[in-house]
C-alpha atoms as a PDB file:
ATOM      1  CA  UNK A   1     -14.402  16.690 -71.145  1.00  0.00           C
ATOM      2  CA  UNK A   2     -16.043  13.918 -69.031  1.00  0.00           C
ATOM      3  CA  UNK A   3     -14.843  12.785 -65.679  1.00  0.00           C
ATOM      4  CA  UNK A   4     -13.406   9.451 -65.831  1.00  0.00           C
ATOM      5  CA  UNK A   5     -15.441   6.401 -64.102  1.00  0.00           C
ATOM      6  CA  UNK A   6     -14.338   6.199 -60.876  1.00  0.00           C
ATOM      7  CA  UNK A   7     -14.412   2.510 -58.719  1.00  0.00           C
ATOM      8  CA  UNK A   8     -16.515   1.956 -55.895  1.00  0.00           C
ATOM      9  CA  UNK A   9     -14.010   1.833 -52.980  1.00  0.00           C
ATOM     10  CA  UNK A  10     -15.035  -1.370 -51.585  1.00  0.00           C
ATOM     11  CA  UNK A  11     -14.237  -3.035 -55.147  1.00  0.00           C
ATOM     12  CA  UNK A  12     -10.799  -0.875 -55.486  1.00  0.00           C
ATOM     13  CA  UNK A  13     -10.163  -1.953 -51.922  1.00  0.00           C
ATOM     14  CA  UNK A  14     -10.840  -5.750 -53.397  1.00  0.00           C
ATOM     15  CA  UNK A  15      -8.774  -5.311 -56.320  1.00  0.00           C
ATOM     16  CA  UNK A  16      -5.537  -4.252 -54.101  1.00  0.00           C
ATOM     17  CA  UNK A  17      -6.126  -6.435 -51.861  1.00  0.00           C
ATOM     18  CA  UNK A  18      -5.571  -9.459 -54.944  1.00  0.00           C
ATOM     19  CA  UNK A  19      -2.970  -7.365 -56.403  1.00  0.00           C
ATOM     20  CA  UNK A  20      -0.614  -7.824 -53.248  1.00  0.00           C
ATOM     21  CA  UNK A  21      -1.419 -11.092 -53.422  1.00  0.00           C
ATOM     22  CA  UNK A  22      -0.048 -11.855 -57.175  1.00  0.00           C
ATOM     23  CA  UNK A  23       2.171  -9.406 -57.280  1.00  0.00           C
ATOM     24  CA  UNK A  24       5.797 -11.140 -56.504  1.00  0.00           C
ATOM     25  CA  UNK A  25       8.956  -8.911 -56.114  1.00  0.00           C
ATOM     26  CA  UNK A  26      12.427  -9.564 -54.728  1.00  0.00           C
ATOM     27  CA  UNK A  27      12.200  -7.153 -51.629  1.00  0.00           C
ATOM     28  CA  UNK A  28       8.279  -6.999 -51.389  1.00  0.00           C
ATOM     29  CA  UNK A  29       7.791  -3.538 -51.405  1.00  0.00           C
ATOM     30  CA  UNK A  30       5.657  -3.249 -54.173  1.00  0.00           C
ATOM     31  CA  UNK A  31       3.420  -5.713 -52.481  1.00  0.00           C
ATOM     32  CA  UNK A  32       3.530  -4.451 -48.959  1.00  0.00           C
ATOM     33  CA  UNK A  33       2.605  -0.732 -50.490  1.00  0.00           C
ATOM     34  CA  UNK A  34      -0.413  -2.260 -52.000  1.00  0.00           C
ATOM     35  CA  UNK A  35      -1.426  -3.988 -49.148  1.00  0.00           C
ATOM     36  CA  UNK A  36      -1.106  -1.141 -46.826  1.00  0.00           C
ATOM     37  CA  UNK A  37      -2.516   0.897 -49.183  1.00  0.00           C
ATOM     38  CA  UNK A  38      -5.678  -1.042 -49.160  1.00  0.00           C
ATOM     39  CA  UNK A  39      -5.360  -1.158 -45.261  1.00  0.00           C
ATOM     40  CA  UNK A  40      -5.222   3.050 -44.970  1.00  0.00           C
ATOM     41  CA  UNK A  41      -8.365   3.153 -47.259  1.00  0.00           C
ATOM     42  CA  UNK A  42     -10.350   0.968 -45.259  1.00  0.00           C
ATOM     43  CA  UNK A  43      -9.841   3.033 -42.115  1.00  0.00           C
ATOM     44  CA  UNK A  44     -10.551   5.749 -44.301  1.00  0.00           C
ATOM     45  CA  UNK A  45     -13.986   4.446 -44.762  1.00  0.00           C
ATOM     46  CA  UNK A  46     -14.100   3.585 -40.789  1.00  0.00           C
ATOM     47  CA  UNK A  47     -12.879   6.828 -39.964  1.00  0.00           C
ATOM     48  CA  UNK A  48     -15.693   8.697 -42.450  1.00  0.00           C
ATOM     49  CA  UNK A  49     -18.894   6.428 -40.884  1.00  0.00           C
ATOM     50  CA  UNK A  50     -17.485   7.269 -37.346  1.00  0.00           C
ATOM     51  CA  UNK A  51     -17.358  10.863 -38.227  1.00  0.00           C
ATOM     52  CA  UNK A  52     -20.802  10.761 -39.413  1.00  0.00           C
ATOM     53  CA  UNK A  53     -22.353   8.950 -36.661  1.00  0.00           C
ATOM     54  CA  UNK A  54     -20.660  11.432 -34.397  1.00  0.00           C
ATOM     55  CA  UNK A  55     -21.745  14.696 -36.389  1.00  0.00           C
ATOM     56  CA  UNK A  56     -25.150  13.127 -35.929  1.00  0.00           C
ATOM     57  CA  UNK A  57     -25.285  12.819 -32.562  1.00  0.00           C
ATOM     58  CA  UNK A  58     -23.338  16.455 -32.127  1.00  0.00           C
ATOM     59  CA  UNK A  59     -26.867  17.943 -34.434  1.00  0.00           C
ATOM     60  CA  UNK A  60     -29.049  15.854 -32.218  1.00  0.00           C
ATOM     61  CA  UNK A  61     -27.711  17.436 -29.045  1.00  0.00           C
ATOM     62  CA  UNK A  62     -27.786  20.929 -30.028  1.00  0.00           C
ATOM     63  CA  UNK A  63     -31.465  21.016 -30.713  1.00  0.00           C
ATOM     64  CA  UNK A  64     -33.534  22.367 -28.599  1.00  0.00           C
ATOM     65  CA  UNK A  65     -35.040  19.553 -26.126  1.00  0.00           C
ATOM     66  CA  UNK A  66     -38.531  20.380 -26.637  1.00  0.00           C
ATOM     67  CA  UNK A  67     -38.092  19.454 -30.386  1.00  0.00           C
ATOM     68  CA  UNK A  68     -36.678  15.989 -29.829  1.00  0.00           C
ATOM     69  CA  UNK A  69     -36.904  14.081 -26.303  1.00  0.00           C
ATOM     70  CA  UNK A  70     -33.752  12.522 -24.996  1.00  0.00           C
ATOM     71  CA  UNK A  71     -35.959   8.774 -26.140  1.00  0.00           C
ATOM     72  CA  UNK A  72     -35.496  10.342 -29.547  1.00  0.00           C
ATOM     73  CA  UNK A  73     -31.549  10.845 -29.728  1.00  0.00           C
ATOM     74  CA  UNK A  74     -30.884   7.550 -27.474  1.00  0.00           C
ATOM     75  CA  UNK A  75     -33.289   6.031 -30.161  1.00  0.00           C
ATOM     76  CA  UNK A  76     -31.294   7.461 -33.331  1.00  0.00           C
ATOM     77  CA  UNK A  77     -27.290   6.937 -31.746  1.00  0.00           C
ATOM     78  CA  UNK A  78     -28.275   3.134 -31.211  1.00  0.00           C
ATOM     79  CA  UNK A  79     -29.497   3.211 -35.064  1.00  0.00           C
ATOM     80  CA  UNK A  80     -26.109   4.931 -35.899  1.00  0.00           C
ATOM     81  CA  UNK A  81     -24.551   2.444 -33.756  1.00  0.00           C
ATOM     82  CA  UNK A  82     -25.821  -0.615 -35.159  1.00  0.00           C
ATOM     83  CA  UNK A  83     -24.901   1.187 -38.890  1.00  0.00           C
ATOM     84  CA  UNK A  84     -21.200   2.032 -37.794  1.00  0.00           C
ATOM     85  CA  UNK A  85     -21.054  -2.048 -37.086  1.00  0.00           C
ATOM     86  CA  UNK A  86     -22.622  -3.324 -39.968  1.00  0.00           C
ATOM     87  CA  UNK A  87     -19.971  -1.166 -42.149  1.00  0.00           C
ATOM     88  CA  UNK A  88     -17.406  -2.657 -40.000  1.00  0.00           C
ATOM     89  CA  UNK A  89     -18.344  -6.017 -40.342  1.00  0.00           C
ATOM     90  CA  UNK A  90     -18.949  -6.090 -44.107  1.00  0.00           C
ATOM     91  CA  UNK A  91     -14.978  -4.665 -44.336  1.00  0.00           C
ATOM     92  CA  UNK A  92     -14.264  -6.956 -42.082  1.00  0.00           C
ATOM     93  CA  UNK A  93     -13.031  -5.361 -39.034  1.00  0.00           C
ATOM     94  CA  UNK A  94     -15.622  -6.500 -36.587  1.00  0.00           C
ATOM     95  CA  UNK A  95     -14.218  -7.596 -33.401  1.00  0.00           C
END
């Protein structure tokens, strides 16, 4: 049996983020849960790039320093940088 097609998260994060928009209840709970659900999956995706740019830098510091000079790593965590704020400003959660 074939895995079912799974969303991109950026669209699924889109789709809740309508959803708790449309969506009208008495109390608002159903809304509110979709909202915040979209809100915990967006610092999800923050929390995953942050991870990565700091596992990066982590493997970049253990290496030996006559394989890569300290120009090297400054050179790569300011690419990782710049990376970590494009993905926050495309969710929207630049500053």
């Amino acid at each position: 049996m074939s895995e079912p097609r799974r969303t991109d998260t950026k669209t699924l994060v889109k789709a809740l983020r309508i959803l708790s928009r449309e969506i009208h209840c008495k109390d608002g709970v159903a809304t509110a849960a979709i909202a915040e659900g979209a809100d915990r999956i967006e610092e999800l995706l923050l929390t995953t790039a942050e991870v990565g740019v700091l596992n990066r830098a982590i493997g970049l510091t253990e290496r030996r320093a006559e394989e890569t000079s300290c120009i090297h790593v400054a050179g790569y965590l300011i690419e990782d940088a710049e990376t970590l704020r494009g993905i926050k400003k495309r969710l929207g959660c630049d500053p």
